[in-house]
C-alpha atoms as a PDB file:
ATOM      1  CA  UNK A   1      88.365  59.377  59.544  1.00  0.00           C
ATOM      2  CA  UNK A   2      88.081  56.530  61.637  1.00  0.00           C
ATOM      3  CA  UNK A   3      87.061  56.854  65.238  1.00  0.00           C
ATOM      4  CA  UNK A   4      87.654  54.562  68.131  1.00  0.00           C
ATOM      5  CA  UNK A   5      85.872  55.273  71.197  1.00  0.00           C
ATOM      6  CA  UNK A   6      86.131  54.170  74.777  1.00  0.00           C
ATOM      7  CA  UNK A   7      84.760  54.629  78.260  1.00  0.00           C
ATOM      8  CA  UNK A   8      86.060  54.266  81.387  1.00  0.00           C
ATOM      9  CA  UNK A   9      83.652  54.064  84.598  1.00  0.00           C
ATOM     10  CA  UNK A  10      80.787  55.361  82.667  1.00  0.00           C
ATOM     11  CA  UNK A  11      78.249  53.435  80.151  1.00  0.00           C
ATOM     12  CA  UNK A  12      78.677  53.824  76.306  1.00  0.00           C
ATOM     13  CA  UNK A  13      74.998  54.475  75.177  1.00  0.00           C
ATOM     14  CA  UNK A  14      74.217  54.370  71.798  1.00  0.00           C
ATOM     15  CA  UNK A  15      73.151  58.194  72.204  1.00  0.00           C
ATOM     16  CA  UNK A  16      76.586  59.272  73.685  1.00  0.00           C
ATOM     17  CA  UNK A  17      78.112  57.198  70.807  1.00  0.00           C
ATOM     18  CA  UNK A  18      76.420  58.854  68.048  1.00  0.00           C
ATOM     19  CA  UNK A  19      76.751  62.342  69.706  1.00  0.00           C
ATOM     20  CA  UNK A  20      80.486  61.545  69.495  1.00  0.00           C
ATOM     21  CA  UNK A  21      80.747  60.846  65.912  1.00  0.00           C
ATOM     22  CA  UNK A  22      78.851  63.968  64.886  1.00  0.00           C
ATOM     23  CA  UNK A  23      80.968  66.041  67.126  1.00  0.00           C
ATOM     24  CA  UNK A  24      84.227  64.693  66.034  1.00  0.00           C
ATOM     25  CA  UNK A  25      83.256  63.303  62.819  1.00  0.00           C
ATOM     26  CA  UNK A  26      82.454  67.181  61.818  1.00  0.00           C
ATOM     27  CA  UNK A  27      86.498  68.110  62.089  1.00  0.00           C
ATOM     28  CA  UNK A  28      87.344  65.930  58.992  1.00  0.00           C
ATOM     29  CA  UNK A  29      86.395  69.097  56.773  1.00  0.00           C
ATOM     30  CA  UNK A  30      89.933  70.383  58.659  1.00  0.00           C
ATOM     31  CA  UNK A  31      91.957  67.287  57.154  1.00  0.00           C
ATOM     32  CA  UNK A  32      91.488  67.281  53.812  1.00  0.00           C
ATOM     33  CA  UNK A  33      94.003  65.726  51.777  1.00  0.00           C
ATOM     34  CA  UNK A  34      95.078  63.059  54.677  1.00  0.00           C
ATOM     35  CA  UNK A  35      91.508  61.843  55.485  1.00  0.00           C
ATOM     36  CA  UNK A  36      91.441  60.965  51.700  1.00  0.00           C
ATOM     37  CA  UNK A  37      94.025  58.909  51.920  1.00  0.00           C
ATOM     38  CA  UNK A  38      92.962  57.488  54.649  1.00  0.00           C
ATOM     39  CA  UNK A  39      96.076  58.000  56.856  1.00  0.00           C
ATOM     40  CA  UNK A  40      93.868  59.665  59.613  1.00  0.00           C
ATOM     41  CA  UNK A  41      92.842  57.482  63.185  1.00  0.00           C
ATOM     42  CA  UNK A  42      90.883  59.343  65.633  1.00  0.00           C
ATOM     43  CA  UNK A  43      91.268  57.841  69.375  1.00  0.00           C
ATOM     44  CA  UNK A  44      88.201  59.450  71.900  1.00  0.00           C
ATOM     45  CA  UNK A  45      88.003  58.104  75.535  1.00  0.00           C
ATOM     46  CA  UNK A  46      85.098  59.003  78.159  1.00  0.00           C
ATOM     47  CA  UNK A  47      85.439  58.598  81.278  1.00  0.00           C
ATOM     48  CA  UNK A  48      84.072  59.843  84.701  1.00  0.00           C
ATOM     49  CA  UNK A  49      86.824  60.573  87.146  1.00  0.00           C
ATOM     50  CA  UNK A  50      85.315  59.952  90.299  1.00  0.00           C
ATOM     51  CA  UNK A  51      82.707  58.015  91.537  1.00  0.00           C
ATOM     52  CA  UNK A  52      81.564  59.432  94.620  1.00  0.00           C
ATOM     53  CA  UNK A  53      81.416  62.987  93.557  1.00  0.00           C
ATOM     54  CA  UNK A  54      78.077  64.296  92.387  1.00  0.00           C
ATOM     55  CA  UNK A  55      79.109  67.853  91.767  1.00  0.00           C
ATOM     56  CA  UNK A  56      82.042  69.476  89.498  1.00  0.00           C
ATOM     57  CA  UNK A  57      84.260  68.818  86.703  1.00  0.00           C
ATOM     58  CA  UNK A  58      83.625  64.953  86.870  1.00  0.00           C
ATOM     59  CA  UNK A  59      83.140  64.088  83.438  1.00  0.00           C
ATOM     60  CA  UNK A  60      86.712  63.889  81.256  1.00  0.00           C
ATOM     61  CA  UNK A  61      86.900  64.022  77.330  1.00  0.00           C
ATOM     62  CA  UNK A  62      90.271  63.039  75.506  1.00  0.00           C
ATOM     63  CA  UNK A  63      91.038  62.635  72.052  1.00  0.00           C
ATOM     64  CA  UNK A  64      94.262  61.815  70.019  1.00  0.00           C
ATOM     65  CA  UNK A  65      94.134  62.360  66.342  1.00  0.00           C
ATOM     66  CA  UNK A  66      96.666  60.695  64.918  1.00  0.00           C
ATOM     67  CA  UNK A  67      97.925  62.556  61.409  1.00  0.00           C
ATOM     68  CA  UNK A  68     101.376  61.548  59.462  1.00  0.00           C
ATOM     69  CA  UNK A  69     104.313  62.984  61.176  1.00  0.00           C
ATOM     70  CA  UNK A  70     102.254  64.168  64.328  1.00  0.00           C
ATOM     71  CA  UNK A  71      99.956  63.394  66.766  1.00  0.00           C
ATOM     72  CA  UNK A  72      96.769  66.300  67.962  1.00  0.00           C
ATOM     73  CA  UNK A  73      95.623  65.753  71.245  1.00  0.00           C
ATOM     74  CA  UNK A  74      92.970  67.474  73.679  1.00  0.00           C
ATOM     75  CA  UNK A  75      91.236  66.718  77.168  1.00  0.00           C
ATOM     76  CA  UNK A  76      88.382  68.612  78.430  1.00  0.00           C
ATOM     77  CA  UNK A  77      87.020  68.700  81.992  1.00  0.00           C
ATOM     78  CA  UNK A  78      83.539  69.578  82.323  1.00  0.00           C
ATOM     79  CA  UNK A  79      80.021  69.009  84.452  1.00  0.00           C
ATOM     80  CA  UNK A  80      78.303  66.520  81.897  1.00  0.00           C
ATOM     81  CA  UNK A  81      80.057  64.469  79.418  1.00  0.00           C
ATOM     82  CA  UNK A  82      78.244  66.452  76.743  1.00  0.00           C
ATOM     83  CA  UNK A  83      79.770  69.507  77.444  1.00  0.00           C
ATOM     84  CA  UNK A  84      82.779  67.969  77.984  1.00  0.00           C
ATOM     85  CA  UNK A  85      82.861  66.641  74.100  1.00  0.00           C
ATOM     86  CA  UNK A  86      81.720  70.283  73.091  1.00  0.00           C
ATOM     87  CA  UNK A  87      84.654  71.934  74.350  1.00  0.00           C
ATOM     88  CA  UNK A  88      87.138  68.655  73.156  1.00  0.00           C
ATOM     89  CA  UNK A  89      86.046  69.957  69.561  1.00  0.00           C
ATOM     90  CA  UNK A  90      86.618  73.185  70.053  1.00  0.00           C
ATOM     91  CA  UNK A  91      90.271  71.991  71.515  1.00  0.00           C
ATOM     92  CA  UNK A  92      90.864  69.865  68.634  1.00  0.00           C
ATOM     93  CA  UNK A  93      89.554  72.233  66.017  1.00  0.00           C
ATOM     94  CA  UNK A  94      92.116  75.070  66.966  1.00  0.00           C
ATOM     95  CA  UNK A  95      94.915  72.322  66.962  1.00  0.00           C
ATOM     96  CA  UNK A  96      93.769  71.024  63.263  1.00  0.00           C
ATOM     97  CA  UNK A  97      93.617  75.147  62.047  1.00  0.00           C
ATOM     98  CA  UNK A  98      97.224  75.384  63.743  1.00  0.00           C
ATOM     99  CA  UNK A  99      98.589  72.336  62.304  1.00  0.00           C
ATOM    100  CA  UNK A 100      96.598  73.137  59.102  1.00  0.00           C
ATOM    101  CA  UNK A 101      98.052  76.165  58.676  1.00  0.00           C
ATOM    102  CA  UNK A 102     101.828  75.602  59.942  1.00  0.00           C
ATOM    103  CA  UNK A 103     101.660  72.817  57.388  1.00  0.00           C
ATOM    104  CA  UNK A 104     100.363  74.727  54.216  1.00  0.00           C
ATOM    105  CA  UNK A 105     103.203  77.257  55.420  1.00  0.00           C
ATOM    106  CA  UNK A 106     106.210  74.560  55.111  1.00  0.00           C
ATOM    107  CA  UNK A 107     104.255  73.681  51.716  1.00  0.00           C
ATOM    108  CA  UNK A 108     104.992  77.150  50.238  1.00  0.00           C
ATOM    109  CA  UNK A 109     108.453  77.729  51.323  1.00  0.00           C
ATOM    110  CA  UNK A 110     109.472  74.376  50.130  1.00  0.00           C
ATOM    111  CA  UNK A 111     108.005  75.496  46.781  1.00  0.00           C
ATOM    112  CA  UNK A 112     110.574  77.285  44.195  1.00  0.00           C
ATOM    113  CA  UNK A 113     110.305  80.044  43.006  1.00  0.00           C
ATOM    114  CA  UNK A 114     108.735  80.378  39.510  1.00  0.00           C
END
């Protein structure tokens, strides 16, 4: 899975880079067959949505994950950007199961019967 990250009014650190790829990164065990191929392109922006608030949900997490025939996305609001990446995984990781699990569905109905 490739990921593609990128901040808006807040600084990319090395730290909040890695963090990302962990966090994300650890979702590819829910793609199986189409991160083999290759086929699958993660898109994760950061951002801070205000800049003269101190206190609240100011940090934003969004992700697209971009499979064949369909697109998962998630956004998280949350008090530090880590928290806010937290609960975009757990977003994205109950789309993937869905999507996982509609998709294996359509796989054994299409299948005839032996």
């Amino acid at each position: 899975m490739r990921i593609n990250i990128k901040a808006t009014e807040l600084t990319l650190t090395p730290s909040i880079k890695t963090y990302i790829e962990e966090k994300i990164g650890s979702l590819s065990k829910f793609l199986g067959k189409f991160d083999q191929e290759g086929a699958v392109e993660t898109w994760v922006e950061i951002a801070r949505t205000t800049k003269h608030h101190h206190k609240g949900l100011v940090f934003r997490a969004e992700a697209d994950i971009r499979l064949p025939g369909r697109v998962i996305r998630g956004e998280r609001e949350d008090t530090d950007i880590r928290k806010a990446i937290d609960g975009l995984k757990q977003t994205l990781r109950l789309e993937l199961a869905k999507y996982r699990t509609v998709h294996l569905l359509r796989r054994i109905i299409r299948r005839p019967y032996s």
